[in-house]
Protein backbone atom coordinates (compact mmCIF):
# COMPACT_ATOMS: atom_id res chain seq x y z
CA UNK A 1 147.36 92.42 77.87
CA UNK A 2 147.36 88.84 78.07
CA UNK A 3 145.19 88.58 81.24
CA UNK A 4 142.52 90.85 79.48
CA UNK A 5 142.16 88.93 76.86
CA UNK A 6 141.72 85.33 78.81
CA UNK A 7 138.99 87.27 80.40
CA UNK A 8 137.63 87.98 77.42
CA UNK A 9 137.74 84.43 76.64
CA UNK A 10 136.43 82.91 79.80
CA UNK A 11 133.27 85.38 79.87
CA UNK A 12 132.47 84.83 76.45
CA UNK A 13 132.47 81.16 76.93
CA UNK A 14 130.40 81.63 80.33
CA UNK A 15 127.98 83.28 77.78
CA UNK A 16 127.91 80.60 75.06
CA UNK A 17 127.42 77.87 78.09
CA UNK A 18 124.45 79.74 79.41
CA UNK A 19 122.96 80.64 76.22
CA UNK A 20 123.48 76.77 75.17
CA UNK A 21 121.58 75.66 79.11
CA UNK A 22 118.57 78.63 78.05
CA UNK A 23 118.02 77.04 74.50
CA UNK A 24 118.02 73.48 76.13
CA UNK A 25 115.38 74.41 78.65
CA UNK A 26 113.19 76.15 76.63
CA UNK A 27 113.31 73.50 73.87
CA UNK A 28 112.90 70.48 76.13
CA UNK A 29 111.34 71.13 79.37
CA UNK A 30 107.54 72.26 79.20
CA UNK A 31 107.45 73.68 83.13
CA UNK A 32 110.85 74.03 82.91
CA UNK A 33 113.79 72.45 84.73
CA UNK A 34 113.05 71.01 88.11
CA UNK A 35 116.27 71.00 90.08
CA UNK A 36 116.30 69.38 94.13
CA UNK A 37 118.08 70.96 96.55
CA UNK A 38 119.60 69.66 99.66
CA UNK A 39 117.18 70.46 101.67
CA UNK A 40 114.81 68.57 99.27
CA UNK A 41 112.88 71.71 98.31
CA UNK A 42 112.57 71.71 94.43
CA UNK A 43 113.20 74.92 92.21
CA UNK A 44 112.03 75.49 89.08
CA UNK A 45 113.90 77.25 86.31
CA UNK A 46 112.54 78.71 83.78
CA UNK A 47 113.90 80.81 80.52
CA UNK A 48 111.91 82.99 79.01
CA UNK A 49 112.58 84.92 75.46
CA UNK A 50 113.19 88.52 76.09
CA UNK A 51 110.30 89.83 74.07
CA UNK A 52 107.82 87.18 76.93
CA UNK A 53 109.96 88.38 79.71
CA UNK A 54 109.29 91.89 78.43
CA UNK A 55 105.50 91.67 77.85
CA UNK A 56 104.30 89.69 80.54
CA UNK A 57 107.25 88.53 83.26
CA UNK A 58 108.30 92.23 83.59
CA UNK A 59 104.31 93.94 84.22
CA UNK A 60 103.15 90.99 86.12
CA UNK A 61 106.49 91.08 88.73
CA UNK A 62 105.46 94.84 88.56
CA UNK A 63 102.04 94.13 89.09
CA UNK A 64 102.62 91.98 92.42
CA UNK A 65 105.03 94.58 93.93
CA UNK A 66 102.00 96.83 93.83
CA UNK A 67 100.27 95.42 96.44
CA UNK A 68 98.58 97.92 98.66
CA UNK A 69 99.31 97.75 102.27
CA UNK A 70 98.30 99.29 105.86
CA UNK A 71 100.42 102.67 106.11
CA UNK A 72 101.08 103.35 102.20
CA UNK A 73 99.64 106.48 100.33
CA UNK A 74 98.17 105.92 97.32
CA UNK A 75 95.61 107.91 95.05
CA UNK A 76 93.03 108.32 92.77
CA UNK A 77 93.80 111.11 90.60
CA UNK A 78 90.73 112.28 90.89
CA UNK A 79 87.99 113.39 93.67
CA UNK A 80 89.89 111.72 96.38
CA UNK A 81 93.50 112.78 96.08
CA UNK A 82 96.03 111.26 98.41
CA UNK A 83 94.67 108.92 101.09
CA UNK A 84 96.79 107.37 104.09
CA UNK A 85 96.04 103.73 104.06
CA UNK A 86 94.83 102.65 108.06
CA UNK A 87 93.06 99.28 107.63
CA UNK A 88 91.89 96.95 105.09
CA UNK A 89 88.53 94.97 104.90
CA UNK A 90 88.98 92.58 101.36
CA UNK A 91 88.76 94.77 98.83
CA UNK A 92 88.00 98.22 100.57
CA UNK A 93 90.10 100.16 103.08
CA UNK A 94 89.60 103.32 105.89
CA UNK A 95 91.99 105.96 106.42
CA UNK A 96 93.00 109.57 106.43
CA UNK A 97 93.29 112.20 103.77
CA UNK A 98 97.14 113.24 103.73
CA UNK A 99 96.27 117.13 103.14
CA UNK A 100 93.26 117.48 106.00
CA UNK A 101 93.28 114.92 108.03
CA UNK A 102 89.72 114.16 107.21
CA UNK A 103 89.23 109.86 107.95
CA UNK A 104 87.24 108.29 105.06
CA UNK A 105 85.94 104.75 104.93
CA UNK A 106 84.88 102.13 102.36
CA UNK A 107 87.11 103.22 99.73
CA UNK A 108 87.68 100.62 96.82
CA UNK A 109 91.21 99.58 96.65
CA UNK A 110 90.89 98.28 92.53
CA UNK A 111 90.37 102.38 92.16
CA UNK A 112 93.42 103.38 93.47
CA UNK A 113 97.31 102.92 92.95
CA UNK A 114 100.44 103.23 95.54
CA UNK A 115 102.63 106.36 95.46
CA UNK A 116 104.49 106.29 98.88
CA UNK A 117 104.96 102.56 100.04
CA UNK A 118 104.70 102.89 103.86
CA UNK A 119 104.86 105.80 106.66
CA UNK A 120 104.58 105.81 110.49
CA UNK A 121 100.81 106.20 111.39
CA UNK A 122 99.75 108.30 114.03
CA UNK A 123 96.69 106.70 115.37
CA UNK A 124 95.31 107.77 118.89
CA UNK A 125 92.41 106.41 120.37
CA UNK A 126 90.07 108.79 121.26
């Protein structure tokens, strides 16, 4: 009973210490709080408030996980369906359609989003 309660205690003072550090770095550090590390690489910390962290933090960490790469499937909802990713040129790509086999070519990739992140290609040369 006792050693719950010192728990208790310790992680609720843990919280107040960290909530204290967030308030102090997001009321005194504009870039937030440059810390060095041994190796002499700096790190940045930052605190955002939950409503920033859920309206832009969140989508834009979503956003960059989204990036399309050689060997995902992604899709266009619409007249081109599901489309094996083979190679990328800047901002169009070649590949396959997943249902026929059909290769395609100078596809736009702002037109189309991810829905399988990465499968074995099967590309002979022929």
């Amino acid at each position: 009973m006792l050693h719950t309660i010192l728990i208790k205690i310790k992680q609720k003072i843990i919280n107040n210490v960290g909530c204290a550090a967030a308030r102090w770095i997001l009321h005194n550090c504009d870039d937030g709080l440059v810390i060095k590390r041994k190796a002499g690489a700096e790190q940045i910390i930052k605190v955002f408030s939950a409503q920033a962290y859920r309206n832009m933090i969140k989508p834009a960490i979503h956003k960059a996980t989204e990036v399309i790469k050689v060997g995902d499937v992604v899709t266009d909802d619409g007249y081109h369906q599901k489309v094996v990713v083979t190679c990328i040129d800047y901002d169009t790509f070649r590949g396959y359609y997943l249902a026929d086999g059909c290769v395609v070519s100078g596809l736009k990739l702002e037109d189309f989003k991810k829905i399988i992140s990465h499968i074995d290609l099967k590309i002979e040369n022929s």
